[in-house]
PDB file of N, CA and C in Angstrom:
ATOM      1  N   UNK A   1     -20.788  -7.022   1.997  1.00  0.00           N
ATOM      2  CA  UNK A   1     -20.118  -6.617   0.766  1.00  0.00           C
ATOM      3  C   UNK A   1     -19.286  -5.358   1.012  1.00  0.00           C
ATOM      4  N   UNK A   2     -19.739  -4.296   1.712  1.00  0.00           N
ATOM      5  CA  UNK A   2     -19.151  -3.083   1.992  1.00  0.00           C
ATOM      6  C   UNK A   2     -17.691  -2.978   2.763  1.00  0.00           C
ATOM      7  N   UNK A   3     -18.215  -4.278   3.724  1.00  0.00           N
ATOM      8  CA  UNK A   3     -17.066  -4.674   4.120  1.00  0.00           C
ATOM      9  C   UNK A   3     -15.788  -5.040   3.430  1.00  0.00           C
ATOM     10  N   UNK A   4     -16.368  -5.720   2.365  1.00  0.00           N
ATOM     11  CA  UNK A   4     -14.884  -6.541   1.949  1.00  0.00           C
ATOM     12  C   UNK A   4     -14.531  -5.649   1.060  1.00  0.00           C
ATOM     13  N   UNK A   5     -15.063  -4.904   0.588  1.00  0.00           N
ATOM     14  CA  UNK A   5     -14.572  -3.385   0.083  1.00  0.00           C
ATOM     15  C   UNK A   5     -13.545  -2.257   0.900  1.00  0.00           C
ATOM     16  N   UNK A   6     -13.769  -1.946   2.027  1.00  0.00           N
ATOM     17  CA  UNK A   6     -12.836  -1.577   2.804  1.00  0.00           C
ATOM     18  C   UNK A   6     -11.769  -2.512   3.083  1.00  0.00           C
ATOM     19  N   UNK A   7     -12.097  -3.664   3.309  1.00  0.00           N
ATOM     20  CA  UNK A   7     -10.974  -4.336   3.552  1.00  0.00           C
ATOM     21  C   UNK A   7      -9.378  -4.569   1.932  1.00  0.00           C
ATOM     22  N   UNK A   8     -10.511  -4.562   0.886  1.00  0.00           N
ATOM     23  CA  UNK A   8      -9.203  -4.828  -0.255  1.00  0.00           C
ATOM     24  C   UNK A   8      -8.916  -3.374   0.028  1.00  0.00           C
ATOM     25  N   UNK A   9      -9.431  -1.783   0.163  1.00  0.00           N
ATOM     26  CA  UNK A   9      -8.831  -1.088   0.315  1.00  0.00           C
ATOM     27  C   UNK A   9      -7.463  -0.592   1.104  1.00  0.00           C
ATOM     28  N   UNK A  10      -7.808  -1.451   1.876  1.00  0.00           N
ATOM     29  CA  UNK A  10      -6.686  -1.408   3.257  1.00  0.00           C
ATOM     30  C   UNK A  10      -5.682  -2.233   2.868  1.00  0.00           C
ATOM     31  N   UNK A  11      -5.948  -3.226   1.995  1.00  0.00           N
ATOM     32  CA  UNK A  11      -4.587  -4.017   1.702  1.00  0.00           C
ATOM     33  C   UNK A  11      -3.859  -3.171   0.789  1.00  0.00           C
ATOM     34  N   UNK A  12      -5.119  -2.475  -0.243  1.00  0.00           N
ATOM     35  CA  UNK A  12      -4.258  -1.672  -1.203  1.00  0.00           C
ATOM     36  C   UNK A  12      -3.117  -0.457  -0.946  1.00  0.00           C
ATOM     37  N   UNK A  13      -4.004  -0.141   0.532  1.00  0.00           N
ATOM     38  CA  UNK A  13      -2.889   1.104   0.891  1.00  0.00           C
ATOM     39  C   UNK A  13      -1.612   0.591   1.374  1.00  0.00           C
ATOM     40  N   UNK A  14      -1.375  -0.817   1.944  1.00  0.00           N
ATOM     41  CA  UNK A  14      -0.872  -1.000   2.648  1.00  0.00           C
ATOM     42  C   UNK A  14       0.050  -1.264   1.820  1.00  0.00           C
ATOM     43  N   UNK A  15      -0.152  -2.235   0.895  1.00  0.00           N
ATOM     44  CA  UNK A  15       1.138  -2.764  -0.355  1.00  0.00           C
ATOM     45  C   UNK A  15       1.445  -1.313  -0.840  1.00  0.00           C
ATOM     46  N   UNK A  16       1.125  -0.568  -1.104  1.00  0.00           N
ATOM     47  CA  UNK A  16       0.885   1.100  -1.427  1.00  0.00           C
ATOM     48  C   UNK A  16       2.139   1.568  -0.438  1.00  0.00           C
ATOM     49  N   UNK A  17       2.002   1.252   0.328  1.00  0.00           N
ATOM     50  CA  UNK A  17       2.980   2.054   1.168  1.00  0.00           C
ATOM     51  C   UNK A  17       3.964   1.910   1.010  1.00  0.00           C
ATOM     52  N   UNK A  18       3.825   0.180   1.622  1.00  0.00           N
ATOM     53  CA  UNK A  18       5.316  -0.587   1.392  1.00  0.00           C
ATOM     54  C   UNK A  18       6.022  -0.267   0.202  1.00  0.00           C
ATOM     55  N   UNK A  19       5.256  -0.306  -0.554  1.00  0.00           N
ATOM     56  CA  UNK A  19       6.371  -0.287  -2.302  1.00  0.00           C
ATOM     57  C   UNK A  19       6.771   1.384  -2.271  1.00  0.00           C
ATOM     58  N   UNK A  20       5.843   1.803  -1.957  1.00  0.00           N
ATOM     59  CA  UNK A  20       7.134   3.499  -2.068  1.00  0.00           C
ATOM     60  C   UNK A  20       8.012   3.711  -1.016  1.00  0.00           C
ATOM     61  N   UNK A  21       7.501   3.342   0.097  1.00  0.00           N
ATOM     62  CA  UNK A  21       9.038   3.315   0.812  1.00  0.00           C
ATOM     63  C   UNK A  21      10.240   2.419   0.398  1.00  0.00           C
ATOM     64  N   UNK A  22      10.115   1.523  -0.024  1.00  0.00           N
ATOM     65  CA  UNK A  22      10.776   0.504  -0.630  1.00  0.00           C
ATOM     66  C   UNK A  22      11.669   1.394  -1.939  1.00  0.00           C
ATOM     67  N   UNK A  23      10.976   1.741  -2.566  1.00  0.00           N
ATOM     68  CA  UNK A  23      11.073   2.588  -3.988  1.00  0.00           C
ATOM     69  C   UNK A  23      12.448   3.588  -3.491  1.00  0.00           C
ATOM     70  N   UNK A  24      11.980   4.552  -2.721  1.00  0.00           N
ATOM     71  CA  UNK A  24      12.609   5.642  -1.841  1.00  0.00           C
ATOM     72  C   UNK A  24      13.511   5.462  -1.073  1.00  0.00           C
ATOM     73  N   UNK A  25      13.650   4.410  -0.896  1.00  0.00           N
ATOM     74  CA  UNK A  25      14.993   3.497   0.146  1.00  0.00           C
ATOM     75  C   UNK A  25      15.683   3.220  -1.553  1.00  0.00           C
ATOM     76  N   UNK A  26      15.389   2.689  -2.319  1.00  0.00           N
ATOM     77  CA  UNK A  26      15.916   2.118  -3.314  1.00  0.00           C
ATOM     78  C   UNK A  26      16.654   3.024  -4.041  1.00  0.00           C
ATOM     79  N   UNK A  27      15.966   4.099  -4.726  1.00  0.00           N
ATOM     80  CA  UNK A  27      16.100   5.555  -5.339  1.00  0.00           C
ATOM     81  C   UNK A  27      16.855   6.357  -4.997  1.00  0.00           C
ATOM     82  N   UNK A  28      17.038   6.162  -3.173  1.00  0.00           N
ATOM     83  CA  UNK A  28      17.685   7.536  -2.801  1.00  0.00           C
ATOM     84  C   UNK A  28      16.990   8.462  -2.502  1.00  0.00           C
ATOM     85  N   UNK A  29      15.800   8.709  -2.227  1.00  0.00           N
ATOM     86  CA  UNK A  29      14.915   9.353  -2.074  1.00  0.00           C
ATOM     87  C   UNK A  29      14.466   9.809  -0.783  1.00  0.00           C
TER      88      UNK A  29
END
């Protein structure tokens, strides 16, 4: 269980990332 807890975390950072760089490329930022 602990596991798959870290693991949605890691997806979360990851889409997390992507979308603000994305954002910041987009923005001008």
């Amino acid at each position: 269980m602990f596991y798959w807890i870290l693991l949605a975390l890691a997806i979360v950072a990851e889409i997390t990332g992507t979308l603000s760089m994305k954002w910041a490329s987009v923005s001008g930022g």
